[in-house]
N, C-alpha and C. Protein backbone atom coordinates (compact mmCIF):
# COMPACT_ATOMS: atom_id res chain seq x y z
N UNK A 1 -10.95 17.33 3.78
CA UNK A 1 -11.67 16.13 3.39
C UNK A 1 -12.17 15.46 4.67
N UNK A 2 -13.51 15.17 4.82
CA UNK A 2 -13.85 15.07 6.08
C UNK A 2 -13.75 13.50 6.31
N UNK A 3 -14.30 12.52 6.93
CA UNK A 3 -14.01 11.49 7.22
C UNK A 3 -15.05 10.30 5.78
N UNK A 4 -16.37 10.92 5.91
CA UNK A 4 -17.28 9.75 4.90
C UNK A 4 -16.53 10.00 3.48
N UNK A 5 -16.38 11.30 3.01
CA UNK A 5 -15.55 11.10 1.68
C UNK A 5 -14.45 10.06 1.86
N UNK A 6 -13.09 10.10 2.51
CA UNK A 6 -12.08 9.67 2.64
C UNK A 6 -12.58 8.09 2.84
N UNK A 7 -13.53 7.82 2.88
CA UNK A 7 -13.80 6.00 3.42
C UNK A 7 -14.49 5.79 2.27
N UNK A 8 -15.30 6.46 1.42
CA UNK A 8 -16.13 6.23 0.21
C UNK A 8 -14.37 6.65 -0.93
N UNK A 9 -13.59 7.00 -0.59
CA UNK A 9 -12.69 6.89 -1.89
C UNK A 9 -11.66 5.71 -2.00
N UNK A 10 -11.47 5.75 -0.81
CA UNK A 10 -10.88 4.78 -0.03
C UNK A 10 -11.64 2.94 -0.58
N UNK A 11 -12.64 2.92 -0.17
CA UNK A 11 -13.48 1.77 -0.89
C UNK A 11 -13.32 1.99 -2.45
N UNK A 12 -13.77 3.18 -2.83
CA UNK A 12 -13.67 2.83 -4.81
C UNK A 12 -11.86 2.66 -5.38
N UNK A 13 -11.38 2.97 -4.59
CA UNK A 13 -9.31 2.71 -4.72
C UNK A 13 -9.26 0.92 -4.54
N UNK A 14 -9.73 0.73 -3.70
CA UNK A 14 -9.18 -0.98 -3.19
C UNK A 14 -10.06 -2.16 -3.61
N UNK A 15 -9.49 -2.80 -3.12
CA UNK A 15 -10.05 -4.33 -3.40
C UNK A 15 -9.93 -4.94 -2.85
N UNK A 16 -10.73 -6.62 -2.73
CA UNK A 16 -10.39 -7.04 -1.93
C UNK A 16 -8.86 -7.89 -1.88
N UNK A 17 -8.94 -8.57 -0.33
CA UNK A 17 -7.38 -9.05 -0.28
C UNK A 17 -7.51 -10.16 -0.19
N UNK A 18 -6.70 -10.92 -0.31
CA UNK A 18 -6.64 -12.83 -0.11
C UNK A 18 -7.07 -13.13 1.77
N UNK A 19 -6.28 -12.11 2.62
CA UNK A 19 -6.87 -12.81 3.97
C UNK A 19 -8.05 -12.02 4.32
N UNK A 20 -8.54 -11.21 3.75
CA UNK A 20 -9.80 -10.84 4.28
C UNK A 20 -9.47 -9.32 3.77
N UNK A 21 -10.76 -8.12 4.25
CA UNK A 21 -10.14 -7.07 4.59
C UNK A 21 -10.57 -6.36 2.71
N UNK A 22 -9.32 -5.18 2.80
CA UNK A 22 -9.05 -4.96 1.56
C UNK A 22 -7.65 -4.41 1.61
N UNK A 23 -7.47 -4.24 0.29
CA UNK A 23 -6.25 -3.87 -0.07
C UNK A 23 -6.14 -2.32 -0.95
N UNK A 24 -4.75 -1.70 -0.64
CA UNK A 24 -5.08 0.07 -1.60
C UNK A 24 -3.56 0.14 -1.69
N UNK A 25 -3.49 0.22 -3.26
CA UNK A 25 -2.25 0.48 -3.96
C UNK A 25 -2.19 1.94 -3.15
N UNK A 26 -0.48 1.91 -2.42
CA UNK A 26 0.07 3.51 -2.21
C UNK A 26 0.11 4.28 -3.59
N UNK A 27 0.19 3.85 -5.05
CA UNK A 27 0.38 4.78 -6.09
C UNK A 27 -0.98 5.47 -6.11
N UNK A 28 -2.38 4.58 -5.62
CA UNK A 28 -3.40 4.93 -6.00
C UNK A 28 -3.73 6.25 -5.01
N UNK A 29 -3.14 6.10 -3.77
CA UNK A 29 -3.57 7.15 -2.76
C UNK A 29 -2.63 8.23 -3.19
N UNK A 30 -1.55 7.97 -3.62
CA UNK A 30 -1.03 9.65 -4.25
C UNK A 30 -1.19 10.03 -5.31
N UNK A 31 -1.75 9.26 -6.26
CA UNK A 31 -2.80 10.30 -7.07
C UNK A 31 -4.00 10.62 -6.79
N UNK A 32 -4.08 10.45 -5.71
CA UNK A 32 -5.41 11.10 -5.15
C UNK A 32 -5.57 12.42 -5.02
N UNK A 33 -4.37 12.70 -4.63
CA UNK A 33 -3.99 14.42 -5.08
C UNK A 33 -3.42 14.66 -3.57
N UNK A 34 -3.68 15.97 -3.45
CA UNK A 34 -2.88 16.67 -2.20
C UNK A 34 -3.86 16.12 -0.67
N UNK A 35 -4.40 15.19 -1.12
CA UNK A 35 -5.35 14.96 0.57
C UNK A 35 -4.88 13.51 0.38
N UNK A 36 -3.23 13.02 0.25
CA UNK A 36 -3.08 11.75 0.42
C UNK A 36 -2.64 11.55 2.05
N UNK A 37 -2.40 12.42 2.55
CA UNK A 37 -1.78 12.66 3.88
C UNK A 37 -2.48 12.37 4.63
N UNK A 38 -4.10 12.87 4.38
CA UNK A 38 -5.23 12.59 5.12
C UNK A 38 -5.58 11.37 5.16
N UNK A 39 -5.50 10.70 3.69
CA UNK A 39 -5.74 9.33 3.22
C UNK A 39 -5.23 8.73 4.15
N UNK A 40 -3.92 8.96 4.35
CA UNK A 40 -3.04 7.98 4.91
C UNK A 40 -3.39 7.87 6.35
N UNK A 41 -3.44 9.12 7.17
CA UNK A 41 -3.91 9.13 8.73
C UNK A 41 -5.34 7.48 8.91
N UNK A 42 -5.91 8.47 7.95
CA UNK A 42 -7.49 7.49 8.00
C UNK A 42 -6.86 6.28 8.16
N UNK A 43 -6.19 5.74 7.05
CA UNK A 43 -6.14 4.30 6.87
C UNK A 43 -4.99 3.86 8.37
N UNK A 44 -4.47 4.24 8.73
CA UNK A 44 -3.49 4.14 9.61
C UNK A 44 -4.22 4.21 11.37
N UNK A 45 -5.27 5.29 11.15
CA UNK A 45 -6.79 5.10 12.50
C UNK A 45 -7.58 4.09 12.11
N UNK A 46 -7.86 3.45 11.24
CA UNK A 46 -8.77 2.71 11.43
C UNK A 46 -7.98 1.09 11.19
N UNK A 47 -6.85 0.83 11.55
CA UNK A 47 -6.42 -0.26 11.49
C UNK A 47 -5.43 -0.52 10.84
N UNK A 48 -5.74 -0.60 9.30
CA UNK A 48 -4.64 -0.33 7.59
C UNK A 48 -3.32 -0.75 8.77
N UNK A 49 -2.75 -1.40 8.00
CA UNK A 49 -1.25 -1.74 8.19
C UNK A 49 -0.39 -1.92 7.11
N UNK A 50 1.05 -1.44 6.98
CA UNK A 50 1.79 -1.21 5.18
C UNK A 50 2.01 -2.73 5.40
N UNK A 51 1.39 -3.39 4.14
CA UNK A 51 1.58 -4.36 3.34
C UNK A 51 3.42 -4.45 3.89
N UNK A 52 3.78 -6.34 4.23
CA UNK A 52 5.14 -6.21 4.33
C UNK A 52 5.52 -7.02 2.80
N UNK A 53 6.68 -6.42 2.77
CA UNK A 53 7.76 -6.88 1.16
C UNK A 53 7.94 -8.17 1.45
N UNK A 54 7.89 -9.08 0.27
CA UNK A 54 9.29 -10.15 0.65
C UNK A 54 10.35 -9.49 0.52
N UNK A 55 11.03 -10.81 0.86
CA UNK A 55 12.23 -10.32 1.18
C UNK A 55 12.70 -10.12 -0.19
N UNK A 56 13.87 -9.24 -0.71
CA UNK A 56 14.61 -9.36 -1.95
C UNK A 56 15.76 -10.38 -1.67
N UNK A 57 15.46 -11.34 -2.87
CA UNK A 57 16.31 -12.25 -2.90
C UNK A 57 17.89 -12.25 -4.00
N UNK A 58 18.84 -11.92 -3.32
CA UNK A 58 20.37 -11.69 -3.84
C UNK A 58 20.29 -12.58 -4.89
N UNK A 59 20.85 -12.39 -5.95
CA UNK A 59 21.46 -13.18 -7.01
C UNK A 59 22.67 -13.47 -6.58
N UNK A 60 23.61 -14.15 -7.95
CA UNK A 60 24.95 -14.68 -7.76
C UNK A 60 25.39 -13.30 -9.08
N UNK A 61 26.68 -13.22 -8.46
CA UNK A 61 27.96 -12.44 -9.37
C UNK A 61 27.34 -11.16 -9.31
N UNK A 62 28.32 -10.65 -10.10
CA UNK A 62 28.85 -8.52 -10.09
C UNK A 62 27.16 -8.00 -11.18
N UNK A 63 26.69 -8.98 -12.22
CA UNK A 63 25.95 -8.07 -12.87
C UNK A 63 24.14 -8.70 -12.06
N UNK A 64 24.32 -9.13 -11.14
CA UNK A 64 22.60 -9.93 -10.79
C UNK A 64 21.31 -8.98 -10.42
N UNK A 65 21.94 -7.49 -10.03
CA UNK A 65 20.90 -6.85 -9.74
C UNK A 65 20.65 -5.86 -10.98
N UNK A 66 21.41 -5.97 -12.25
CA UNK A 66 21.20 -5.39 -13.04
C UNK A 66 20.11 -6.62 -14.22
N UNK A 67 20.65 -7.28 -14.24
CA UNK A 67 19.71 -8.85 -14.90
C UNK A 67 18.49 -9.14 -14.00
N UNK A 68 18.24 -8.87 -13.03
CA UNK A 68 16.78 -9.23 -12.53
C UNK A 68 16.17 -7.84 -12.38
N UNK A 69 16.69 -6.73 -12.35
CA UNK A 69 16.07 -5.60 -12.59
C UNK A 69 16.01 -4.85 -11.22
N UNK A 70 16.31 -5.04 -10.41
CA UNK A 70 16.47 -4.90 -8.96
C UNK A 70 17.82 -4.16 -8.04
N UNK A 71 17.39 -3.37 -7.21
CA UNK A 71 18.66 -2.76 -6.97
C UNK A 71 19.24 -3.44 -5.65
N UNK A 72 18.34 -4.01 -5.36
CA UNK A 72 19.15 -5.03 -3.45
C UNK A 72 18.45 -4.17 -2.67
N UNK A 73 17.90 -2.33 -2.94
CA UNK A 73 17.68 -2.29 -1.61
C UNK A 73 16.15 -1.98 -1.20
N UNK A 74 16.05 -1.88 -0.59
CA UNK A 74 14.36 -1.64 -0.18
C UNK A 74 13.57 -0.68 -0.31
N UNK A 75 12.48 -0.28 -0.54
CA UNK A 75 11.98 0.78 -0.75
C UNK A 75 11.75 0.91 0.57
N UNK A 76 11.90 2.94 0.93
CA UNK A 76 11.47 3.14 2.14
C UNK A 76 9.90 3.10 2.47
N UNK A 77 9.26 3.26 1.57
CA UNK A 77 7.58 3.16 1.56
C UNK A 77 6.77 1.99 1.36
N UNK A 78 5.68 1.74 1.71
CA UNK A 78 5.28 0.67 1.42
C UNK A 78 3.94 0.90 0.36
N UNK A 79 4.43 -0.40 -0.86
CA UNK A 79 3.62 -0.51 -2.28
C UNK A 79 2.28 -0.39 -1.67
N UNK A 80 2.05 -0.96 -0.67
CA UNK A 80 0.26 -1.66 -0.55
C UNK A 80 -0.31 -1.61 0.86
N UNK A 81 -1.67 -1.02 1.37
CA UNK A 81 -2.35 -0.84 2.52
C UNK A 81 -2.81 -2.00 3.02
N UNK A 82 -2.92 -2.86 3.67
CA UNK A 82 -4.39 -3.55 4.03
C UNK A 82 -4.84 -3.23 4.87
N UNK A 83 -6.22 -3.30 5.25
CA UNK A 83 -7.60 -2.80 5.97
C UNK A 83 -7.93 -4.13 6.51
N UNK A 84 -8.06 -4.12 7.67
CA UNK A 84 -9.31 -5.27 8.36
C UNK A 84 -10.14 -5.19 7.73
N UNK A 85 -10.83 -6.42 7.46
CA UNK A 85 -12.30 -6.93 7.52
C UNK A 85 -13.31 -5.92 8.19
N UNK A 86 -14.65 -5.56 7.46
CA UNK A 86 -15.08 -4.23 8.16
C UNK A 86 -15.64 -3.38 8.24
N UNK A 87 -14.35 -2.53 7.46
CA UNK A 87 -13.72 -1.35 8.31
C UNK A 87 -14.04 -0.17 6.82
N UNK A 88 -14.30 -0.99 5.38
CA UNK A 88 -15.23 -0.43 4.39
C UNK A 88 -16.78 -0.22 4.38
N UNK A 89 -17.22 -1.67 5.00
CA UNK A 89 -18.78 -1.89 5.11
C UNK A 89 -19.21 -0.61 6.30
């Protein structure tokens, strides 16, 4: 996948973001199929930084991460890309 595909799929995946820029669901780049790897380089050369988590916030008592749905620990991946301002146009 050469570079103009990967920036033209890349634009029809995202949207924009609240500080500028855009934004690309990680679910959306791995169903992109087997050239998410590439996806990922691209977005990672041209700026893209993994979206950071809040923080997960602890409940009280033995059942809280089963009642808010949450396990306490972090995902090793990150949900969401953002892109500078740009770096689509």
């Amino acid at each position: 996948m050469d570079a103009d595909t990967i920036r033209i799929l890349v634009t029809r995946l995202s949207r924009p973001h609240s500080f500028g820029g855009a934004v690309i669901e990680r679910a959306a780049i791995i169903a992109a199929g087997p050239d998410s790897v590439a996806i990922l380089a691209w977005i990672a050369a041209h700026g893209g930084q993994p979206e950071t988590a809040a923080p997960v916030v602890s409940g009280q008592g033995l059942q809280s991460t089963r009642l808010n749905g949450s396990s306490g620990v972090g995902s090793a991946s990150p949900r969401r890309y953002v892109l500078p301002p740009g770096v689509l146009s």
